[in-house]
N, C-alpha and C. Protein backbone atom coordinates (compact mmCIF):
# COMPACT_ATOMS: atom_id res chain seq x y z
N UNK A 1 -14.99 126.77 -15.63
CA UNK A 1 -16.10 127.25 -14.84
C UNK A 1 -17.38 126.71 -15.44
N UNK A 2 -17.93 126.55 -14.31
CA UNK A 2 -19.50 125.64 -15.16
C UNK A 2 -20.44 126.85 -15.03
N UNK A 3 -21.45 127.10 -15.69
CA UNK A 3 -22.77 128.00 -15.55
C UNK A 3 -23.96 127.34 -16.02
N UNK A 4 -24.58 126.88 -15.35
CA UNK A 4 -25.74 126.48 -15.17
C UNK A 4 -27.16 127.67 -15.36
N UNK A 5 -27.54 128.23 -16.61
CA UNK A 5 -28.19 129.21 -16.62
C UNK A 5 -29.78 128.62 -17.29
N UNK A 6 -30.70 129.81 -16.96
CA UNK A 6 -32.10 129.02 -17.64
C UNK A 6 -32.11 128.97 -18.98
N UNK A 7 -31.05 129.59 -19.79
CA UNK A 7 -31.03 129.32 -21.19
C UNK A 7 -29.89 128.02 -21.77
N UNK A 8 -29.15 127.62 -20.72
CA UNK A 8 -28.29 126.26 -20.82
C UNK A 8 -27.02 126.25 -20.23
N UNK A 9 -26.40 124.92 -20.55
CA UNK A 9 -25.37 124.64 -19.55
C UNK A 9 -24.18 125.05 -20.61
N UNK A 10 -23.35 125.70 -19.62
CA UNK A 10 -21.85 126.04 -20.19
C UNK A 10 -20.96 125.92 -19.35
N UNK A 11 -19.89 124.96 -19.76
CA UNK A 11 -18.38 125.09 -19.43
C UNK A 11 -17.38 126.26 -20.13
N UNK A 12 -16.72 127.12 -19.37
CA UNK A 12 -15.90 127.99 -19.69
C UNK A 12 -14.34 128.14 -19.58
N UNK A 13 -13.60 127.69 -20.70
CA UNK A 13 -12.21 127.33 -20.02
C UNK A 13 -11.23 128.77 -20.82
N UNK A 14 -9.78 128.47 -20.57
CA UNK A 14 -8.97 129.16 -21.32
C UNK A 14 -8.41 127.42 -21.69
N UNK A 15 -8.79 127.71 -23.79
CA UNK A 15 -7.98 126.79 -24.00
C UNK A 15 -6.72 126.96 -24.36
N UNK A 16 -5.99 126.24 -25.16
CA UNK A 16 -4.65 126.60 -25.70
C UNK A 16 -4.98 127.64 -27.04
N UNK A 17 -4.02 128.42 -27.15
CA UNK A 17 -4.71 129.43 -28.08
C UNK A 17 -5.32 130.75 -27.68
N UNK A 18 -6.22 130.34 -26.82
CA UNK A 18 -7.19 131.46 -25.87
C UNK A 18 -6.45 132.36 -24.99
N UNK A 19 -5.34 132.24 -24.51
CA UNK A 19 -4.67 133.52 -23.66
C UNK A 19 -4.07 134.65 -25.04
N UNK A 20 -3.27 133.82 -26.17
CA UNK A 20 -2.39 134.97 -27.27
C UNK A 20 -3.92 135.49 -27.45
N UNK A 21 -5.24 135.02 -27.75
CA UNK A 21 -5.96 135.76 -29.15
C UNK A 21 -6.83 136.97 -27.77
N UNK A 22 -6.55 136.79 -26.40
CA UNK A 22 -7.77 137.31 -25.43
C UNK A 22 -8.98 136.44 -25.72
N UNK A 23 -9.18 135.38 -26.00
CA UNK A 23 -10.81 134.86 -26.28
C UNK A 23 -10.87 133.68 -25.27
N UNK A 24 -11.92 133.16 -24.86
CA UNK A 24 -12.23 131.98 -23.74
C UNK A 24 -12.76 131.00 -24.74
N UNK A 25 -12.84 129.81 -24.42
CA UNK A 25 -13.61 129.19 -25.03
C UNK A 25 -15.17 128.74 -24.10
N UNK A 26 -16.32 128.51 -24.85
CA UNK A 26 -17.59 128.34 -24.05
C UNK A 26 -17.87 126.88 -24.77
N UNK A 27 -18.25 126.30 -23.93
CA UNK A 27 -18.47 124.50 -24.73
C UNK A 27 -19.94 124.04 -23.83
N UNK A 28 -20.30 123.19 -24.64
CA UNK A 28 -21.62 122.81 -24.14
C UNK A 28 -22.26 121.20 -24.35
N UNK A 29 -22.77 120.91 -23.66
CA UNK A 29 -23.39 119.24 -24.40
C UNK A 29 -24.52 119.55 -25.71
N UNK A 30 -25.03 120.53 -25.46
CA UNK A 30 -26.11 121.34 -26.21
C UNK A 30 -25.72 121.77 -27.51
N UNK A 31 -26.00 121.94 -28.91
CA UNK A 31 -25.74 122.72 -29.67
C UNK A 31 -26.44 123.83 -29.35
N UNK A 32 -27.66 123.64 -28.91
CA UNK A 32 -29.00 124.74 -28.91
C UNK A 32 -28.55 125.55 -27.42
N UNK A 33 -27.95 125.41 -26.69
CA UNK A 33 -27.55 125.81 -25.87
C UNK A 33 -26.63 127.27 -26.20
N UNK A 34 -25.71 126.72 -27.24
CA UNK A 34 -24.87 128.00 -27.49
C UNK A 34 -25.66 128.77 -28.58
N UNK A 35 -26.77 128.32 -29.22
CA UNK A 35 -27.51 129.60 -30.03
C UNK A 35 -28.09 130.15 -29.16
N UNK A 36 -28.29 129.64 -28.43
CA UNK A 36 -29.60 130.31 -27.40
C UNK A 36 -28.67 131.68 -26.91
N UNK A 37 -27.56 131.31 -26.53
CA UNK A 37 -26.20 132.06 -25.99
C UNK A 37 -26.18 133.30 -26.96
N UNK A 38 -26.17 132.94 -28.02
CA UNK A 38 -25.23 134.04 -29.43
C UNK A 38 -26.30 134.78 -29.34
N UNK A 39 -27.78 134.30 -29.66
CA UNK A 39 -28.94 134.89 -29.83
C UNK A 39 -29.45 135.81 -28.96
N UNK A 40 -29.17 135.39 -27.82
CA UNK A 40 -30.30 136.36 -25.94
C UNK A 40 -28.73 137.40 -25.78
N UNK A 41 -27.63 136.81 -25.99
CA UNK A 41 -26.35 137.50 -24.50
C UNK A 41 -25.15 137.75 -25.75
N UNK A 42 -24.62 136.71 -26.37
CA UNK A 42 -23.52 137.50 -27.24
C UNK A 42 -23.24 136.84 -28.09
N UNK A 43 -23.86 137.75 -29.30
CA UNK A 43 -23.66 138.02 -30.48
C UNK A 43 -22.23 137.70 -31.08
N UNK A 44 -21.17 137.60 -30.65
CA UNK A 44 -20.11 137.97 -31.14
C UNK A 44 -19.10 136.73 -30.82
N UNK A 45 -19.90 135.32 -30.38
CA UNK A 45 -19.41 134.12 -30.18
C UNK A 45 -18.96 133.59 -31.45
N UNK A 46 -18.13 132.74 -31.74
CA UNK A 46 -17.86 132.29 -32.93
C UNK A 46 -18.23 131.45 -33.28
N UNK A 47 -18.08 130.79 -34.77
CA UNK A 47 -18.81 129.77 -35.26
C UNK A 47 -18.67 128.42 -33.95
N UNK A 48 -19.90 127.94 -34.43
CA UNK A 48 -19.86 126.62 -33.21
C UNK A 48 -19.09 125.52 -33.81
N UNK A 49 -18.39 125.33 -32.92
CA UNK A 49 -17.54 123.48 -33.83
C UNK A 49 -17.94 122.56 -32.99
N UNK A 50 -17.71 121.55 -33.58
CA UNK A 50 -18.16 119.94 -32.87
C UNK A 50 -17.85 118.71 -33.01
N UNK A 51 -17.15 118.20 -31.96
CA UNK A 51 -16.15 117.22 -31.57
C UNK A 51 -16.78 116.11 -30.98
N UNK A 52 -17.06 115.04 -31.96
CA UNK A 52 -16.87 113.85 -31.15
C UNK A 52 -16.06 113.22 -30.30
N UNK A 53 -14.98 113.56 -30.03
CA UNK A 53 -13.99 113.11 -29.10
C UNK A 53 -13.87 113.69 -28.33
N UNK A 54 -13.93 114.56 -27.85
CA UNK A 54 -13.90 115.34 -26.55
C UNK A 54 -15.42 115.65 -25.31
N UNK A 55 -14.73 115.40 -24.22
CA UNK A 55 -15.99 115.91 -22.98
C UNK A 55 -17.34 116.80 -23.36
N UNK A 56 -16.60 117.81 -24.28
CA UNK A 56 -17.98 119.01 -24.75
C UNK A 56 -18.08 118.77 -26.21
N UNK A 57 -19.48 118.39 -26.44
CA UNK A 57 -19.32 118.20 -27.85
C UNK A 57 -19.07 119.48 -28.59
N UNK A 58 -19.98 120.43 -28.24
CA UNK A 58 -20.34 121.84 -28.89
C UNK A 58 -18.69 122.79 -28.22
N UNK A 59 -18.31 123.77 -29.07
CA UNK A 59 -17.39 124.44 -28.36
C UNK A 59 -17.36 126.26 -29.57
N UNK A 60 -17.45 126.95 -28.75
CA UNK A 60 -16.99 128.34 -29.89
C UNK A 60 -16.22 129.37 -28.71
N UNK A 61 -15.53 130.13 -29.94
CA UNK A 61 -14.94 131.15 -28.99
C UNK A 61 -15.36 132.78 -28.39
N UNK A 62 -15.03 133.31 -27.93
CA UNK A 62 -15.48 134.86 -27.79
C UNK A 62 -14.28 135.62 -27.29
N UNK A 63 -14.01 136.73 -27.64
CA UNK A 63 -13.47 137.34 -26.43
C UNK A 63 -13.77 137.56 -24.68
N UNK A 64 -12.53 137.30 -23.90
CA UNK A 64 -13.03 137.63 -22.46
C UNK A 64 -14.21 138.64 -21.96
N UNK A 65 -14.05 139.75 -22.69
CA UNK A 65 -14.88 141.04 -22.61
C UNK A 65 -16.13 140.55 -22.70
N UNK A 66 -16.57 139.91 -23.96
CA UNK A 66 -17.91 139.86 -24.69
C UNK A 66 -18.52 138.89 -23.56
N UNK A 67 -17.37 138.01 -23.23
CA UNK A 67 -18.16 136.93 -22.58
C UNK A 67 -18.94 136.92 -20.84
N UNK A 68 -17.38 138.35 -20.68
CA UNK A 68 -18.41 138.92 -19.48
C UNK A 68 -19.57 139.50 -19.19
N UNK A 69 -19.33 140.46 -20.49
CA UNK A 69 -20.35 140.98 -20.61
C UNK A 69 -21.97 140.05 -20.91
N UNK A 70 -21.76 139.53 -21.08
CA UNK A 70 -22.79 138.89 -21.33
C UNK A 70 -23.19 138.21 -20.22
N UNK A 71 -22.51 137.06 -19.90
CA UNK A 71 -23.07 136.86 -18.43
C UNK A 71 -23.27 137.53 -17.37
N UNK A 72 -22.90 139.21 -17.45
CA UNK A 72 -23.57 140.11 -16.30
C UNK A 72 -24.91 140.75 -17.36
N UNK A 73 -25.17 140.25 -18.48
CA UNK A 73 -26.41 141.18 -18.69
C UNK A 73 -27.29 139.65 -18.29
N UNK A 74 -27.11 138.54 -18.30
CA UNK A 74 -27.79 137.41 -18.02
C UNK A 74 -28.34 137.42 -16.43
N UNK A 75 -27.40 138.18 -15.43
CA UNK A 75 -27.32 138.31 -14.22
C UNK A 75 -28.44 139.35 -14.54
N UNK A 76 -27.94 140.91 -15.13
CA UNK A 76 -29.11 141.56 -15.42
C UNK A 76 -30.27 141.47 -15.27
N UNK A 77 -30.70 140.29 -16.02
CA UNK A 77 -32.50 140.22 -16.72
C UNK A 77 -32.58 138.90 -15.53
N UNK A 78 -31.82 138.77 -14.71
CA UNK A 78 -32.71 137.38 -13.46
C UNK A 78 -33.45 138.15 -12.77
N UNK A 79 -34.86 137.41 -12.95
CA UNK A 79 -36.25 137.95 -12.51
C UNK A 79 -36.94 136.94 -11.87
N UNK A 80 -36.41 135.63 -11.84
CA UNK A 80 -37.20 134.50 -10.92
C UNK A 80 -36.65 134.29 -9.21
N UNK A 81 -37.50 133.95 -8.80
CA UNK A 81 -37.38 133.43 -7.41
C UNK A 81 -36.78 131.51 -7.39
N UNK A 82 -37.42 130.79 -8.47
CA UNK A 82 -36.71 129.43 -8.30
C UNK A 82 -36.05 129.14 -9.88
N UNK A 83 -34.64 128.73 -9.66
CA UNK A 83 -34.29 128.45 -11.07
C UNK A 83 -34.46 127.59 -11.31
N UNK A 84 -35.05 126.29 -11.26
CA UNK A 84 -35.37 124.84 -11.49
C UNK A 84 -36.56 125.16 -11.81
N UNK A 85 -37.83 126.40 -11.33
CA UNK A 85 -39.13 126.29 -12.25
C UNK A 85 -38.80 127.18 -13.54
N UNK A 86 -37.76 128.17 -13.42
CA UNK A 86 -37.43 129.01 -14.79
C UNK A 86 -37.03 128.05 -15.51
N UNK A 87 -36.22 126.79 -15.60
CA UNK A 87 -35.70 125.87 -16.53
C UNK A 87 -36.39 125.66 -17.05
N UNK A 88 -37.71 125.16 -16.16
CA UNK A 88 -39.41 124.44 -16.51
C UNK A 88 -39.73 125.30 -17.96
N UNK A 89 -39.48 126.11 -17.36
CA UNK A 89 -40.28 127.03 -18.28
C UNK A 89 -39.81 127.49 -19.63
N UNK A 90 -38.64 127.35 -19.92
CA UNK A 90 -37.56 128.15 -21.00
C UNK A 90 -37.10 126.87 -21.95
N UNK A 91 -37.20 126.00 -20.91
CA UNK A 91 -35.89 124.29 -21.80
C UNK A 91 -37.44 123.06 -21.45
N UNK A 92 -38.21 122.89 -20.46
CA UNK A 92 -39.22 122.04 -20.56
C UNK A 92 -38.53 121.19 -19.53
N UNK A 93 -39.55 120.24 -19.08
CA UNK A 93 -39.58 119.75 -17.81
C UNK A 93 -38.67 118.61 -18.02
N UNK A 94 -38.26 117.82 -19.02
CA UNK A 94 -37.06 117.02 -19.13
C UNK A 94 -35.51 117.82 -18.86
N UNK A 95 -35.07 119.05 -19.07
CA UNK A 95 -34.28 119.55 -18.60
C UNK A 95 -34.42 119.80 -16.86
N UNK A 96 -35.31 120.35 -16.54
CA UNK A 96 -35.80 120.82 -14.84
C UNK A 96 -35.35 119.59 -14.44
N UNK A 97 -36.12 118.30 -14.81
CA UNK A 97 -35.80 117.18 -13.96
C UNK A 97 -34.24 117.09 -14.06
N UNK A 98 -33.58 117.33 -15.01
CA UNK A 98 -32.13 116.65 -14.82
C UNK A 98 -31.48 117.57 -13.98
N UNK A 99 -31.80 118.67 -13.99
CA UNK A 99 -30.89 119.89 -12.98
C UNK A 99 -31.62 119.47 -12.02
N UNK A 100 -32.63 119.11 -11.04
CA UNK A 100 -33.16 118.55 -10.21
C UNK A 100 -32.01 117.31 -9.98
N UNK A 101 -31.95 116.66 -10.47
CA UNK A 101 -30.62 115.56 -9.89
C UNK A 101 -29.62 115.85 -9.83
N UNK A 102 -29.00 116.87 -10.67
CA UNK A 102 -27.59 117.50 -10.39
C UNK A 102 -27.88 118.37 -8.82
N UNK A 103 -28.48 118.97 -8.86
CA UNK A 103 -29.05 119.78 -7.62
C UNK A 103 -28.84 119.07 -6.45
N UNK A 104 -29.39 117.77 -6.56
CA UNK A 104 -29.71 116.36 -5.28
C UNK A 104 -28.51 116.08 -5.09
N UNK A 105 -27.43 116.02 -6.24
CA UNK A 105 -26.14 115.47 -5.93
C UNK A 105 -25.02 116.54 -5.17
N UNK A 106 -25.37 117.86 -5.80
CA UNK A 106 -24.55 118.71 -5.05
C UNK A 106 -25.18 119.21 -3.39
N UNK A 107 -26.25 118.70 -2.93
CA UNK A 107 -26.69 119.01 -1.71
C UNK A 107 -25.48 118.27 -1.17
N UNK A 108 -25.02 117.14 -1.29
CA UNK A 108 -24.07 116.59 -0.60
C UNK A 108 -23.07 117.66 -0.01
N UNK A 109 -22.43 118.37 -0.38
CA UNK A 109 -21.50 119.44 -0.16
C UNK A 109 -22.21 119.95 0.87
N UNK A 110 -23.66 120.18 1.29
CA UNK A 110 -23.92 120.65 2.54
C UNK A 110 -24.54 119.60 3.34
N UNK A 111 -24.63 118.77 3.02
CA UNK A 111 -25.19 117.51 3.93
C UNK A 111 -24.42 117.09 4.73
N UNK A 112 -23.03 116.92 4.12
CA UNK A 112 -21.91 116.07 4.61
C UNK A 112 -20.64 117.34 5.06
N UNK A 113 -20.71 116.90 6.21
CA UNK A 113 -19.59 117.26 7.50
C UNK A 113 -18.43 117.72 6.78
N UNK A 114 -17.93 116.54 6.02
CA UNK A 114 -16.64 116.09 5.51
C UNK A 114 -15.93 117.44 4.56
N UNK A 115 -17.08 118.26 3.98
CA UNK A 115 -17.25 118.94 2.73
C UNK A 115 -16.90 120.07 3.22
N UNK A 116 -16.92 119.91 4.38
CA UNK A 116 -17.15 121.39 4.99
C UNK A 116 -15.37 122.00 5.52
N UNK A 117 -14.70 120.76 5.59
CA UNK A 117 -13.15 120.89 6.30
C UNK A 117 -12.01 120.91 4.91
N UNK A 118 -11.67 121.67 4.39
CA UNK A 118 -11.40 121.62 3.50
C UNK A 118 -10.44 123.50 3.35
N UNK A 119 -8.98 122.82 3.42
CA UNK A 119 -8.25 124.47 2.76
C UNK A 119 -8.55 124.94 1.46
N UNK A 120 -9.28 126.01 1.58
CA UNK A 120 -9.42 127.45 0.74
C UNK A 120 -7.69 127.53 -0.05
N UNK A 121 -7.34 127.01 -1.37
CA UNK A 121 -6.39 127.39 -2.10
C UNK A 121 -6.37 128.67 -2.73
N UNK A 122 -5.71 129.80 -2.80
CA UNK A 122 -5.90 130.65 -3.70
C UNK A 122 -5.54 130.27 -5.51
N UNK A 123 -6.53 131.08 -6.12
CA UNK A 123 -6.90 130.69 -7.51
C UNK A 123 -5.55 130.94 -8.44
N UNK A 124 -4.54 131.77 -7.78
CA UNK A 124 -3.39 131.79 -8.50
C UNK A 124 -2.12 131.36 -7.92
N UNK A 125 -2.50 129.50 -6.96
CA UNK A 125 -1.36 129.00 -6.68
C UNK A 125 -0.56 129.33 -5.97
N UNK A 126 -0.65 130.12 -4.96
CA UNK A 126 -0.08 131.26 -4.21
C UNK A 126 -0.32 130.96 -2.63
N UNK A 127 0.39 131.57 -1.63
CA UNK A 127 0.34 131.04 -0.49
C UNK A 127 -1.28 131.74 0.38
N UNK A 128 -1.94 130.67 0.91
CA UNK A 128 -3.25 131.27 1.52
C UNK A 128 -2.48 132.24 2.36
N UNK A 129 -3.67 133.63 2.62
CA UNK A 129 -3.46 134.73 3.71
C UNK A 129 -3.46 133.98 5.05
């Protein structure tokens, strides 16, 4: 799952490991991204590691719980009307601009016809209603 928030970008997976312990993993291009994380929303993320070889450089763990919790107190405290000027404001206008092009690229999904015809799979592999 991607989250695109005004304090930074996070990918959220279950890695290997992560279903026995209950914990998700949260990974980021950012190091400062996941302090920003531990620091504002949850405390209780684990040490950050960092992988040159892999898609996310930055990666730590949490429990499922903590991690919800946290992204509904993040939901919580949303108080802006545009999230591309909150970026402005929190990360600086070199971040805004780049979510500004990610933004431009995902308009496609409503621009284009094509995007729109597409079966709804259910998330646990299972036969649509």
């Amino acid at each position: 799952m991607w989250l695109v928030t005004p304090i930074g970008f996070f990918s959220i997976a279950q890695k290997s490991g992560d279903e026995f312990s209950g914990t998700l993993t949260v990974r980021a291009r950012v190091h400062n991204d996941l302090i920003a994380l531990r620091q504002h929303y949850l405390p209780s993320l684990g040490e950050i590691q960092e992988s040159h070889n892999t898609d996310y450089r930055f990666h730590a763990t949490a429990s499922r719980t903590d991690i919800s919790s946290a992204f509904s107190r993040i939901l919580d405290t949303l108080n802006y009307d545009n999230f591309k000027n909150e970026v402005d404001k929190k990360q600086g206008h070199k971040r805004s601009t780049l979510y500004h092009e990610v933004s431009d690229i995902l308009y496609k999904l409503q621009a284009d016809p094509a995007f729109a015809d597409y079966e709804h799979r259910p998330a646990d592999g299972g036969e649509s209603e």
